[in-house]
PDB file of N, CA and C in Angstrom:
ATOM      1  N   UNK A   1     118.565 135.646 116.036  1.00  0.00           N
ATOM      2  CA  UNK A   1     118.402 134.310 115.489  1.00  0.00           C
ATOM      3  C   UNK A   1     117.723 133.431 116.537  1.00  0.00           C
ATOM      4  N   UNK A   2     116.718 132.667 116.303  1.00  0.00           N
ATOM      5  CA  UNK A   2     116.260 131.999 117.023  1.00  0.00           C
ATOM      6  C   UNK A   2     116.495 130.795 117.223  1.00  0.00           C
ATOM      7  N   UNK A   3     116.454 129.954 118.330  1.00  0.00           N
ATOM      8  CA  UNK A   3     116.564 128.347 118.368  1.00  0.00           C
ATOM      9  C   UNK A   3     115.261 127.781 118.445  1.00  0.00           C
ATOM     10  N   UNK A   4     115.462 126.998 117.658  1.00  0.00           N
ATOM     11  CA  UNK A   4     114.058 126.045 117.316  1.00  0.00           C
ATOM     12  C   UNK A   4     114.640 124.314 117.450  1.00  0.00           C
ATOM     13  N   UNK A   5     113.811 124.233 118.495  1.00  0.00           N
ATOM     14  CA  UNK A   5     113.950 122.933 119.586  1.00  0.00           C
ATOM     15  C   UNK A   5     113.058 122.026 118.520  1.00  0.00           C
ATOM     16  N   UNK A   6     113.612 121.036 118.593  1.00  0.00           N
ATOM     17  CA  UNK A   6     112.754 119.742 117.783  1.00  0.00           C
ATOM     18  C   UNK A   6     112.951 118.636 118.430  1.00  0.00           C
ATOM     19  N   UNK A   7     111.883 118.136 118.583  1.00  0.00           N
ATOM     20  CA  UNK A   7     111.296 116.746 119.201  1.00  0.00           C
ATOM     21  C   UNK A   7     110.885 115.636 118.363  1.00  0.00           C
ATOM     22  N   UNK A   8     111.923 114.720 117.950  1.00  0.00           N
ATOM     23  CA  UNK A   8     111.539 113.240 117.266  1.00  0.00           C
ATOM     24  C   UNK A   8     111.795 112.473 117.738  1.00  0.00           C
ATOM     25  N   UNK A   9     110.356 111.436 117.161  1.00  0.00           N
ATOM     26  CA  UNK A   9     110.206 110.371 117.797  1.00  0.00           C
ATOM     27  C   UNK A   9     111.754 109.215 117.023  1.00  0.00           C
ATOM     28  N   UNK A  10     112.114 108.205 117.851  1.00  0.00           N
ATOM     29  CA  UNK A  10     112.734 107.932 117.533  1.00  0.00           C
ATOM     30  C   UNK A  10     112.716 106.428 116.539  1.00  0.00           C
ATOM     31  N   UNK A  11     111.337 106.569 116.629  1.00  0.00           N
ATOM     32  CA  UNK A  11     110.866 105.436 115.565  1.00  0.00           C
ATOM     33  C   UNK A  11     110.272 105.679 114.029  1.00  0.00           C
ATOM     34  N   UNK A  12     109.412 106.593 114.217  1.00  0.00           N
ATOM     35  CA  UNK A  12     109.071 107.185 113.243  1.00  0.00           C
ATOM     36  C   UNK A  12     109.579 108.083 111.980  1.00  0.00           C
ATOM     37  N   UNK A  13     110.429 108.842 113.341  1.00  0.00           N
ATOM     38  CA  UNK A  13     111.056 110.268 112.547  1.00  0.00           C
ATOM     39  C   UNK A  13     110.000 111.386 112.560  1.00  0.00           C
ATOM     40  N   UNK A  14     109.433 111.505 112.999  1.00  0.00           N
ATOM     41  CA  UNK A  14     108.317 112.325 112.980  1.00  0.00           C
ATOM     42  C   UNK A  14     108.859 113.640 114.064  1.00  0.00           C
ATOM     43  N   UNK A  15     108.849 114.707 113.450  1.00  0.00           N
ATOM     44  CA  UNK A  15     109.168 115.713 114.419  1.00  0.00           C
ATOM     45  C   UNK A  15     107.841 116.663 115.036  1.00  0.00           C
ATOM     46  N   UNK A  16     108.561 116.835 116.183  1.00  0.00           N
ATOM     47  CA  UNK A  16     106.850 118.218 116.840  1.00  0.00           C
ATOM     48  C   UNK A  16     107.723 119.405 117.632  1.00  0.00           C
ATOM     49  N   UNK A  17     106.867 120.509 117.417  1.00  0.00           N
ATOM     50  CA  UNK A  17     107.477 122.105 118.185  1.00  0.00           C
ATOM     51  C   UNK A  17     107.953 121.683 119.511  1.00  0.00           C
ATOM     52  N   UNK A  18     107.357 121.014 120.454  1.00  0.00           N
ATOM     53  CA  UNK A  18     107.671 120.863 121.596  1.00  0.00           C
ATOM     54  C   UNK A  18     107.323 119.276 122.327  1.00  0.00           C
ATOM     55  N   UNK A  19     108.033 119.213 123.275  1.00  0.00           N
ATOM     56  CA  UNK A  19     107.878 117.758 124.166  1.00  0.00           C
ATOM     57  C   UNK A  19     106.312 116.973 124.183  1.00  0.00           C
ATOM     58  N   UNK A  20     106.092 118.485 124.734  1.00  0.00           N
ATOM     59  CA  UNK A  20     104.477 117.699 124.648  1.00  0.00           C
ATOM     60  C   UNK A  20     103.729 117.090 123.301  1.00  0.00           C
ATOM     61  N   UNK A  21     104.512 118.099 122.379  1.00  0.00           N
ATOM     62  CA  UNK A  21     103.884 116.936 121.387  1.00  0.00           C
ATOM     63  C   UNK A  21     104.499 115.082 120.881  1.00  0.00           C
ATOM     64  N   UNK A  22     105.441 115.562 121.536  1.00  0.00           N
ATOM     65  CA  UNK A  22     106.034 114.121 121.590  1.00  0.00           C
ATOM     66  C   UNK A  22     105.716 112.851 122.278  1.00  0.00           C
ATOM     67  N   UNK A  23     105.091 113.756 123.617  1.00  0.00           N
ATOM     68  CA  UNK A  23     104.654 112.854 124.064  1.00  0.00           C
ATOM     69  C   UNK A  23     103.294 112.530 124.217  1.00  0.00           C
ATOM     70  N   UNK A  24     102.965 113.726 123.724  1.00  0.00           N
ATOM     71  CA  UNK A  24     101.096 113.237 123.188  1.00  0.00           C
ATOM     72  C   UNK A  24     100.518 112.076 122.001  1.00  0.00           C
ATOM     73  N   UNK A  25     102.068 112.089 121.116  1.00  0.00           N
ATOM     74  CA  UNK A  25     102.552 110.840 119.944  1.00  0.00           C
ATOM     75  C   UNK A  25     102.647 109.960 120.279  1.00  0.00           C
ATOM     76  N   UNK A  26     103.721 110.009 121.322  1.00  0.00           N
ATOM     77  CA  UNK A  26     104.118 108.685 121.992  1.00  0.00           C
ATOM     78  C   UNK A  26     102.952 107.870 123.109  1.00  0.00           C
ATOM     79  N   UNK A  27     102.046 108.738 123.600  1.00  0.00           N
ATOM     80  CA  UNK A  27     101.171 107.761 124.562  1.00  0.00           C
ATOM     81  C   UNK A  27      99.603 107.318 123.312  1.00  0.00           C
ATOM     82  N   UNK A  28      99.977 107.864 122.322  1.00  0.00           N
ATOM     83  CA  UNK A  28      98.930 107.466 121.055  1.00  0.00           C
ATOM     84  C   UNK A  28      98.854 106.151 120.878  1.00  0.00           C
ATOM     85  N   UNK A  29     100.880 106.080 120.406  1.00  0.00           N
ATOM     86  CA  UNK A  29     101.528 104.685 120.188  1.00  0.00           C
ATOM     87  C   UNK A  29     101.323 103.477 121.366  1.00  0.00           C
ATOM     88  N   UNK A  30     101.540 103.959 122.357  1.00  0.00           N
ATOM     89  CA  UNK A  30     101.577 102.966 123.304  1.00  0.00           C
ATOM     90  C   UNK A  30      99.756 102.296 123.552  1.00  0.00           C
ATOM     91  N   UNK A  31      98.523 103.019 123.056  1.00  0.00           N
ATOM     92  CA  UNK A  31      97.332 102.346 123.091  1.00  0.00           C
ATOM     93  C   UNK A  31      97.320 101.078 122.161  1.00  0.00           C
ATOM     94  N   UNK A  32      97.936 101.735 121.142  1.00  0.00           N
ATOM     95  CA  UNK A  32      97.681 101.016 119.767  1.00  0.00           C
ATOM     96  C   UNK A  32      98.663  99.542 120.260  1.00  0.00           C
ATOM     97  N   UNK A  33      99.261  99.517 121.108  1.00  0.00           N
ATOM     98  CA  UNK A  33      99.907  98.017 121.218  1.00  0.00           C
ATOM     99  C   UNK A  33      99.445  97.607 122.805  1.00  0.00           C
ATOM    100  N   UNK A  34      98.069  97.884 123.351  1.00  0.00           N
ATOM    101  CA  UNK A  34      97.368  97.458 124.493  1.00  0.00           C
ATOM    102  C   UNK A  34      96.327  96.486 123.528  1.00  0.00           C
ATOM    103  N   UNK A  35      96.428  95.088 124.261  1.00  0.00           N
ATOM    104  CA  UNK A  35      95.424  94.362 123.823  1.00  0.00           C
ATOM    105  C   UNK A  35      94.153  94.599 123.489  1.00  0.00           C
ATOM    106  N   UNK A  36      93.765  94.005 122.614  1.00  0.00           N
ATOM    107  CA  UNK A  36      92.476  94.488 122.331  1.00  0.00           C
ATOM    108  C   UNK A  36      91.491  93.301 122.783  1.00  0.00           C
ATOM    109  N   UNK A  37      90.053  93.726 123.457  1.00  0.00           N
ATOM    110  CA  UNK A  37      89.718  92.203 124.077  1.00  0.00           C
ATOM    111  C   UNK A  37      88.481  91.273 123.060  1.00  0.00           C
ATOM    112  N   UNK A  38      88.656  92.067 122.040  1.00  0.00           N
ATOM    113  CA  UNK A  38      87.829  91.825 120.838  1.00  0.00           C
ATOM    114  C   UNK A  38      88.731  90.611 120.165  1.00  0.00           C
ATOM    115  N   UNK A  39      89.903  90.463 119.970  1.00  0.00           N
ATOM    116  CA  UNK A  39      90.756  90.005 119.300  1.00  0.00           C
ATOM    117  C   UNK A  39      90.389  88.506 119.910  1.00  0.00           C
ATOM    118  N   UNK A  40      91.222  87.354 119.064  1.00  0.00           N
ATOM    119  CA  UNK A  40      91.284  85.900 119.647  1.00  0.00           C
ATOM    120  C   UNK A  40      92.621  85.387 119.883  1.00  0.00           C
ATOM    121  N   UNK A  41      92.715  85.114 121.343  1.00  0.00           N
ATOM    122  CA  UNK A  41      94.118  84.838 121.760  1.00  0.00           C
ATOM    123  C   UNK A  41      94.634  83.318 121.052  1.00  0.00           C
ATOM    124  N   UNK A  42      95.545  83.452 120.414  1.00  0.00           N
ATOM    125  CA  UNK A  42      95.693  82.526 119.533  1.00  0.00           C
ATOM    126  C   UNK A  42      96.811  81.344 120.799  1.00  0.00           C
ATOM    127  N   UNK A  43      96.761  80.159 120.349  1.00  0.00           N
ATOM    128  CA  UNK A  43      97.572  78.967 120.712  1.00  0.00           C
ATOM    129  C   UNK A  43      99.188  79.122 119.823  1.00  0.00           C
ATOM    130  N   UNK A  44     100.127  79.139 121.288  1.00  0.00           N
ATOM    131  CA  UNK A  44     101.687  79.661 120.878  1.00  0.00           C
ATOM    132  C   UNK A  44     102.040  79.055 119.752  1.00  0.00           C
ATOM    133  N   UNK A  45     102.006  77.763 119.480  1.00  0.00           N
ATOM    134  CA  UNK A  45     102.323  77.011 118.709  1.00  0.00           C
ATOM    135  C   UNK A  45     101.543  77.566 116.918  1.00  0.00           C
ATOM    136  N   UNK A  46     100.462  77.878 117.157  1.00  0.00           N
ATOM    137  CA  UNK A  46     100.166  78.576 115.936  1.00  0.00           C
ATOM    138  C   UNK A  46     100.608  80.161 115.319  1.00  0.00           C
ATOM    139  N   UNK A  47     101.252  80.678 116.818  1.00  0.00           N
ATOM    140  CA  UNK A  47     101.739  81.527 116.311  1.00  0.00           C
ATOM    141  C   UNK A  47     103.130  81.919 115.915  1.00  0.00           C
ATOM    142  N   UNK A  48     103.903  80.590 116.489  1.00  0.00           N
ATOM    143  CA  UNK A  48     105.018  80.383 115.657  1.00  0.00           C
ATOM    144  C   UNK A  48     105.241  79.951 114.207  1.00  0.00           C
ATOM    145  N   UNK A  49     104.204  78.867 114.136  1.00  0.00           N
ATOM    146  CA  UNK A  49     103.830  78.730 112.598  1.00  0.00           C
ATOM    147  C   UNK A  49     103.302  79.854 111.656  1.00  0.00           C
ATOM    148  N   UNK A  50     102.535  80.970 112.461  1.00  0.00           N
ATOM    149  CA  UNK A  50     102.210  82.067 111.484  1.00  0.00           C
ATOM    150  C   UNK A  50     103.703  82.798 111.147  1.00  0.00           C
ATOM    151  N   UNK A  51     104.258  82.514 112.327  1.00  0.00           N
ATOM    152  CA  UNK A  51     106.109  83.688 111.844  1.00  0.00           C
ATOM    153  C   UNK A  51     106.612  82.723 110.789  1.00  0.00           C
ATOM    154  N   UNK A  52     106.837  81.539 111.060  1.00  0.00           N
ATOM    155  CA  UNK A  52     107.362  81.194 110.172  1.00  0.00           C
ATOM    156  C   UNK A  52     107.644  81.239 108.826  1.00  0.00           C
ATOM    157  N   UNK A  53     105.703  81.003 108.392  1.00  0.00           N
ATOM    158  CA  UNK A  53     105.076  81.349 106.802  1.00  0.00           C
ATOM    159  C   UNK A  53     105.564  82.924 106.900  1.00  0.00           C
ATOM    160  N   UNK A  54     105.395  83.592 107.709  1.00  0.00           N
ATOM    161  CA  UNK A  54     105.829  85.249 107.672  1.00  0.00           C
ATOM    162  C   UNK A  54     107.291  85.320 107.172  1.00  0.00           C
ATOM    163  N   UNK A  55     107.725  84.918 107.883  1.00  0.00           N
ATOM    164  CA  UNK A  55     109.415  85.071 107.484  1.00  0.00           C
ATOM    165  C   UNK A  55     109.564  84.853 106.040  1.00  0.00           C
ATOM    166  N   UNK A  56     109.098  83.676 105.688  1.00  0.00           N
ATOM    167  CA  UNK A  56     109.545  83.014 104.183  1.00  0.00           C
ATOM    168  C   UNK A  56     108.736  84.071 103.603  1.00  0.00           C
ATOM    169  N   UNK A  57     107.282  84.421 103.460  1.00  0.00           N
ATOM    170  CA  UNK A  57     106.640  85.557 103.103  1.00  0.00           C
ATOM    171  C   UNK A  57     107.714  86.888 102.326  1.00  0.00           C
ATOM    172  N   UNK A  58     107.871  87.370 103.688  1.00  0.00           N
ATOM    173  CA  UNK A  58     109.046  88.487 103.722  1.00  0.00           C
ATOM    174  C   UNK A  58     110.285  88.388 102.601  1.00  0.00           C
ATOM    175  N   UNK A  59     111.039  87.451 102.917  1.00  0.00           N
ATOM    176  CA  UNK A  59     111.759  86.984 101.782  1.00  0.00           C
ATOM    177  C   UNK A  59     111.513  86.749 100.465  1.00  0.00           C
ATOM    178  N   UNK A  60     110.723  86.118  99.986  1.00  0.00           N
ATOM    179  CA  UNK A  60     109.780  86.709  98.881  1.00  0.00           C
ATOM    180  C   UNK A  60     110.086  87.954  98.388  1.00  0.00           C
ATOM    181  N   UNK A  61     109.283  88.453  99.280  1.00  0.00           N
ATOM    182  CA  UNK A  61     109.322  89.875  98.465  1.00  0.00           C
ATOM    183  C   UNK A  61     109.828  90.863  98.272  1.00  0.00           C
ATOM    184  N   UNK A  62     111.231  90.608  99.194  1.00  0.00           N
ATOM    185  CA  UNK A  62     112.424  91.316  99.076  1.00  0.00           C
ATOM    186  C   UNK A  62     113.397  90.943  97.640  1.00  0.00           C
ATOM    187  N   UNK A  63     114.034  92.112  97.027  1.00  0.00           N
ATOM    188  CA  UNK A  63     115.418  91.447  96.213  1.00  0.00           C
ATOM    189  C   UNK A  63     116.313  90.528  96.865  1.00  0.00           C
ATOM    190  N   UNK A  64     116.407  89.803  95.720  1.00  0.00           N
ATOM    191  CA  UNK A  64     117.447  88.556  96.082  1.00  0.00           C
ATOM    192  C   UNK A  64     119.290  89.367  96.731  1.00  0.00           C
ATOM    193  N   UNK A  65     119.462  88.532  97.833  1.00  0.00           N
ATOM    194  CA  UNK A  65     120.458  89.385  98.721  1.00  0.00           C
ATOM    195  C   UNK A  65     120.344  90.697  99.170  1.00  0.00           C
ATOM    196  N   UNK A  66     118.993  91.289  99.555  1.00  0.00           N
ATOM    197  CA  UNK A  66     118.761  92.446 100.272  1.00  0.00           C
ATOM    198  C   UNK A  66     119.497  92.462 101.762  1.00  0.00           C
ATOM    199  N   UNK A  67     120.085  93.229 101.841  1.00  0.00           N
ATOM    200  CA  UNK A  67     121.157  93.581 103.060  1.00  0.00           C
ATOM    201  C   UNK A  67     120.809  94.924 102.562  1.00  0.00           C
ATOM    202  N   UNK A  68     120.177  95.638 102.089  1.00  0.00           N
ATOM    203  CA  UNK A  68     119.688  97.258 102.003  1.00  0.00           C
ATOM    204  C   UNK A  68     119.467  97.834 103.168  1.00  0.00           C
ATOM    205  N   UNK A  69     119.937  98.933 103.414  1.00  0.00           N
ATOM    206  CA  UNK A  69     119.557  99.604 104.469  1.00  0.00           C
ATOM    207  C   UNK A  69     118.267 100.791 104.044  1.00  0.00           C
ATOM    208  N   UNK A  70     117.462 100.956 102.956  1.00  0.00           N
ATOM    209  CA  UNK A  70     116.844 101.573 102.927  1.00  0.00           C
ATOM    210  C   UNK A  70     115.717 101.011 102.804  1.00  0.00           C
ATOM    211  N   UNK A  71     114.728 101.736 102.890  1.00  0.00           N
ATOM    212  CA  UNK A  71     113.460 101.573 103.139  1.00  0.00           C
ATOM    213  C   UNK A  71     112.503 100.636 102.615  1.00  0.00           C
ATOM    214  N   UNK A  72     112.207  99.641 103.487  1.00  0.00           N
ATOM    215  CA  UNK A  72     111.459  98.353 102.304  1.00  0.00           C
ATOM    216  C   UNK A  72     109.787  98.201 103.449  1.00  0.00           C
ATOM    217  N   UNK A  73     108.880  97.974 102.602  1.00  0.00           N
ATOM    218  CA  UNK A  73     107.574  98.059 102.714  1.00  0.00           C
ATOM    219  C   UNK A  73     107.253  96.707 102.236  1.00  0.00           C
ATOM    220  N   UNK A  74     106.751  95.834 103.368  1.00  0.00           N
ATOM    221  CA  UNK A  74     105.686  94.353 102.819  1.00  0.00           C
ATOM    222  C   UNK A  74     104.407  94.455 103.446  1.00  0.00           C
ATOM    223  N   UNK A  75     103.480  94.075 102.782  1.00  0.00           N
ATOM    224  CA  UNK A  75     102.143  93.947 102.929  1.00  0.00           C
ATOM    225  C   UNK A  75     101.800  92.743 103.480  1.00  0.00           C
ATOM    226  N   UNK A  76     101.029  92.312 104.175  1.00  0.00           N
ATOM    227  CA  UNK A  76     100.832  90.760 104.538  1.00  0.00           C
ATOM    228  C   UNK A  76      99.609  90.534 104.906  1.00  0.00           C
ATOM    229  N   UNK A  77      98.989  89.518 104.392  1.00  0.00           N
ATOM    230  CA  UNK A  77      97.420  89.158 104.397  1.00  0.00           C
ATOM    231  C   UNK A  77      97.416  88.368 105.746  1.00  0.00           C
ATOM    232  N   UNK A  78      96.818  88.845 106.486  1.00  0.00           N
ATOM    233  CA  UNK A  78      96.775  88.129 108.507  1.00  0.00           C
ATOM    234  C   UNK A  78      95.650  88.914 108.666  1.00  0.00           C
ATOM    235  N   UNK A  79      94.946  87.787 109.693  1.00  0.00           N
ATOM    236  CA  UNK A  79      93.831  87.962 110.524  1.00  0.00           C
ATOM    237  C   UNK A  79      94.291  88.929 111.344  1.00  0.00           C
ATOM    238  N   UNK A  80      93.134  89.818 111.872  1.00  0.00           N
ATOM    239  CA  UNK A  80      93.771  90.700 113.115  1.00  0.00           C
ATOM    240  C   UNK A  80      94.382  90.260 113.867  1.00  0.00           C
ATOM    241  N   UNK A  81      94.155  88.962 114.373  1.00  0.00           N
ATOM    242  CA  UNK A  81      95.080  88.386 115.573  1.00  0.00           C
ATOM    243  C   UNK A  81      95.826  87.650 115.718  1.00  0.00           C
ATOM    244  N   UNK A  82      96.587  87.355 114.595  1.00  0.00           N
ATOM    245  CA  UNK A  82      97.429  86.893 114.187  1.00  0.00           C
ATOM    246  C   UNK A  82      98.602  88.023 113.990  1.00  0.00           C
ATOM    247  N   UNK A  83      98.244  89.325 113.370  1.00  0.00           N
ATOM    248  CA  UNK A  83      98.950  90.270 113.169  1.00  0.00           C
ATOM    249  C   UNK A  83      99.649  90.796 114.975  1.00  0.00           C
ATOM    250  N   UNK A  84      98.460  91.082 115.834  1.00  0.00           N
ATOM    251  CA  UNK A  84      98.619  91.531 116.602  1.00  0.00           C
ATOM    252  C   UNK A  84      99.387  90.947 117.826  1.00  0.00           C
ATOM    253  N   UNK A  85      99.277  89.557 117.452  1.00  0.00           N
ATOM    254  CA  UNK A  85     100.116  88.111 118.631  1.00  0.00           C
ATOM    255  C   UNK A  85     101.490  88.202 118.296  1.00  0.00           C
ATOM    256  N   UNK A  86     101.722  89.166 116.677  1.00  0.00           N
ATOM    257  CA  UNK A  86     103.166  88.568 116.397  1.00  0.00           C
ATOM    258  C   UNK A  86     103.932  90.050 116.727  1.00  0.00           C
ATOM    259  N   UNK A  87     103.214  91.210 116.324  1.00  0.00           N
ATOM    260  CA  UNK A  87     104.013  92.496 115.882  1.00  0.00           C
ATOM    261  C   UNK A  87     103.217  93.270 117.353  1.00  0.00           C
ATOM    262  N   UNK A  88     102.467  93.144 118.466  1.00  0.00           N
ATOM    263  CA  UNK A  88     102.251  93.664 119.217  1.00  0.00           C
ATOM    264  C   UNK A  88     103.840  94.705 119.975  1.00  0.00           C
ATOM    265  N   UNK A  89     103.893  95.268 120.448  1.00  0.00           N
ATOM    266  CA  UNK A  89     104.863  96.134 121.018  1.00  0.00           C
ATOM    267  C   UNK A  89     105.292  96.894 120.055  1.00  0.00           C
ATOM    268  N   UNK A  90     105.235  96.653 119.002  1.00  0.00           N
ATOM    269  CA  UNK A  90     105.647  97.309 117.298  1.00  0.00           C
ATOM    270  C   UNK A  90     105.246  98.017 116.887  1.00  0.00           C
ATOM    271  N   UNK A  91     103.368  98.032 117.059  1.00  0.00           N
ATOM    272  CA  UNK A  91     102.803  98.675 116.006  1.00  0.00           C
ATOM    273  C   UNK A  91     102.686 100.166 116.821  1.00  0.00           C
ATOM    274  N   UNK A  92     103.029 101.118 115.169  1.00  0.00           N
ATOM    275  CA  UNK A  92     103.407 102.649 115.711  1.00  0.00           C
ATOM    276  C   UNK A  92     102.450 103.300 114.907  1.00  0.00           C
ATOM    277  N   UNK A  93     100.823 102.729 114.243  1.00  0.00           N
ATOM    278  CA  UNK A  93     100.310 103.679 113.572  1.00  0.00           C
ATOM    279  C   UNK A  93      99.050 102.433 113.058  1.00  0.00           C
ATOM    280  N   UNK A  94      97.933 102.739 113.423  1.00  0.00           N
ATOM    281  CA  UNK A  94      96.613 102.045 113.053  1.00  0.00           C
ATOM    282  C   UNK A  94      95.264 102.851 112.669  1.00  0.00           C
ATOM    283  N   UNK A  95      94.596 102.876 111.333  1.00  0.00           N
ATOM    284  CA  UNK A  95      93.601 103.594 110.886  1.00  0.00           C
ATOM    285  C   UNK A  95      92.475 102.822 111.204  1.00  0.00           C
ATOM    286  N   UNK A  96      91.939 103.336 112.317  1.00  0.00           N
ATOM    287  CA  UNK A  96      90.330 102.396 112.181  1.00  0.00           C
ATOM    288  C   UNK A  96      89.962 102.137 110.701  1.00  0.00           C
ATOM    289  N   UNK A  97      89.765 103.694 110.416  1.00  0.00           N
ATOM    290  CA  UNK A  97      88.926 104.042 108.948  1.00  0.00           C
ATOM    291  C   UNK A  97      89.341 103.015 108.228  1.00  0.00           C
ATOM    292  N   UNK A  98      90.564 102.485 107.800  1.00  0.00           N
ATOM    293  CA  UNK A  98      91.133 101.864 106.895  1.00  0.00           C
ATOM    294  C   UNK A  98      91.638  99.907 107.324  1.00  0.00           C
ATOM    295  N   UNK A  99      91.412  99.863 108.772  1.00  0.00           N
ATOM    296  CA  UNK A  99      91.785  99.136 109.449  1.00  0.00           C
ATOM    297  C   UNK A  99      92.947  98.083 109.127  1.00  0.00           C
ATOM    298  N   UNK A 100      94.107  99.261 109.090  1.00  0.00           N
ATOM    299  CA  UNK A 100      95.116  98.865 108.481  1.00  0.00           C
ATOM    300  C   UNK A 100      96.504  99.665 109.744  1.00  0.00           C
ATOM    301  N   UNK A 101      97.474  98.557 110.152  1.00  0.00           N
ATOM    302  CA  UNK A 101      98.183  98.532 110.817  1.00  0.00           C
ATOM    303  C   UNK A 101      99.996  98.920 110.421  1.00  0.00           C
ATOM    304  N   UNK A 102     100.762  99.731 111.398  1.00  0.00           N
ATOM    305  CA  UNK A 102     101.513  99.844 110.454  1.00  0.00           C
ATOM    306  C   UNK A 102     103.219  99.552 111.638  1.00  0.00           C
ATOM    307  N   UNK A 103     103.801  98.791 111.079  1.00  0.00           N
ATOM    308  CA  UNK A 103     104.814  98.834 112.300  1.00  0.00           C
ATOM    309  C   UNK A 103     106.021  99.699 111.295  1.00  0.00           C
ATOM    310  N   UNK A 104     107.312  99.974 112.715  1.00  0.00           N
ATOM    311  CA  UNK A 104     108.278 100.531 111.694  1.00  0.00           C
ATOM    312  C   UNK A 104     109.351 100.248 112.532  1.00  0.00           C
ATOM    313  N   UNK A 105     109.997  99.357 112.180  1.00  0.00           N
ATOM    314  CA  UNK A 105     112.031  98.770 112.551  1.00  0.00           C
ATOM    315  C   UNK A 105     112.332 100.096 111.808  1.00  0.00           C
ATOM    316  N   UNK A 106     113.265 100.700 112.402  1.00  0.00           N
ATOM    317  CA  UNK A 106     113.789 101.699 111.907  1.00  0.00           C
ATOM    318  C   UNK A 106     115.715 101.434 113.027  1.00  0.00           C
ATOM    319  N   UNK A 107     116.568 102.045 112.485  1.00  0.00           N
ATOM    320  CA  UNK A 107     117.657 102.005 112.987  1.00  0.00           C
ATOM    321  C   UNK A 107     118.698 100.796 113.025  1.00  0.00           C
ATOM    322  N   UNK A 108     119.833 101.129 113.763  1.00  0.00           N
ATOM    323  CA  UNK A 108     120.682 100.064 113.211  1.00  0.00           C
ATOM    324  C   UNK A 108     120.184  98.855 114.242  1.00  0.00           C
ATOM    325  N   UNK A 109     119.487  98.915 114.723  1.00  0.00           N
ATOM    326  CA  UNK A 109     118.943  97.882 115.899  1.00  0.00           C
ATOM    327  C   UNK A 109     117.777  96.693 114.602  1.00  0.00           C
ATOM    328  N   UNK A 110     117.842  97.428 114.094  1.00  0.00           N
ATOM    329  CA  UNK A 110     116.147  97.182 113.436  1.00  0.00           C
ATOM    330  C   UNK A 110     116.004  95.535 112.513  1.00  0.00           C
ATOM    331  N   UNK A 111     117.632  95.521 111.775  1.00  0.00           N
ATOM    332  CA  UNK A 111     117.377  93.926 111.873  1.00  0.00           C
ATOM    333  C   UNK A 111     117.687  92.755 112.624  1.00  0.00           C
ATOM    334  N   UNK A 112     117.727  92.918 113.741  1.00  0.00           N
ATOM    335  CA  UNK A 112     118.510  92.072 115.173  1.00  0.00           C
ATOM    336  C   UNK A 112     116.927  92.143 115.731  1.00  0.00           C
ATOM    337  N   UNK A 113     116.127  93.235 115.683  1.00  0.00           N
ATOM    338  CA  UNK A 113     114.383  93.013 115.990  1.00  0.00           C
ATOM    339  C   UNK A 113     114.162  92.473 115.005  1.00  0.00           C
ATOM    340  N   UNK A 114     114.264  92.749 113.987  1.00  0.00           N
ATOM    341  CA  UNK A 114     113.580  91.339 113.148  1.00  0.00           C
ATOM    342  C   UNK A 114     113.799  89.967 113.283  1.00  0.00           C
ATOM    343  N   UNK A 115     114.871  89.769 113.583  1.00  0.00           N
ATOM    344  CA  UNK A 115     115.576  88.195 113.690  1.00  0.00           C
ATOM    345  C   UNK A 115     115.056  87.268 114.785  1.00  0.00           C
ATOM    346  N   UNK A 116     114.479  88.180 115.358  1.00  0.00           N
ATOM    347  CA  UNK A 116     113.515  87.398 116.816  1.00  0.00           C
ATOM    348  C   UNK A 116     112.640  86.488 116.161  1.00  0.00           C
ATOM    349  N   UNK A 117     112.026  87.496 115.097  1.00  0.00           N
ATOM    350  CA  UNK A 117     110.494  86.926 114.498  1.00  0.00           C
ATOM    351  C   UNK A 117     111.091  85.627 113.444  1.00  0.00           C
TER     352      UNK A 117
END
């Protein structure tokens, strides 16, 4: 019988045969939340006002009294740098092709990180 070692990430869930692929995942992730110098560094104050409209956003489009622990997906119309000023350190998955960004709170930590925003 064999042992078969598995390596997941602990954000994703994403499993690989061995370390290295974990950590060939994980230093993927960590580009995708290095500034980009294309982007426009936005003024703090506007980017508290973008969380704000975000937050109420969010709520929206959740069911009324969501305390769910399963899996909820919002879409949100933001400038690149607006996206990137608020959810930087977050984002775990970006398609040039599609130029579409993807973060993931996952765990029991995951709405105590939200509550920042």
């Amino acid at each position: 019988m064999a042992i078969i070692s598995k390596f997941e990430c602990n954000v994703c869930g994403n499993s690989y045969k061995t370390n290295r692929g974990l950590k060939r995942h994980l230093n993927i992730v960590t580009k995708y939340n290095v500034s980009c110098p294309d982007l426009d560094t936005l003024p703090e104050n506007t980017i508290q006002q973008f969380k704000a409209i975000l937050v109420h956003y969010i709520h929206k489009q959740l069911p009324k009294g969501s305390k769910q622990l399963e899996k909820q997906s919002v879409s949100v119309p933001a400038t690149e740098s607006q996206f990137y000023a608020i959810f930087k350190n977050y984002i775990h998955y970006y398609s040039a092709l599609k130029n579409k960004y993807k973060c993931i709170f996952h765990g029991s930590s995951s709405n105590q990180l939200l509550a920042v925003f």
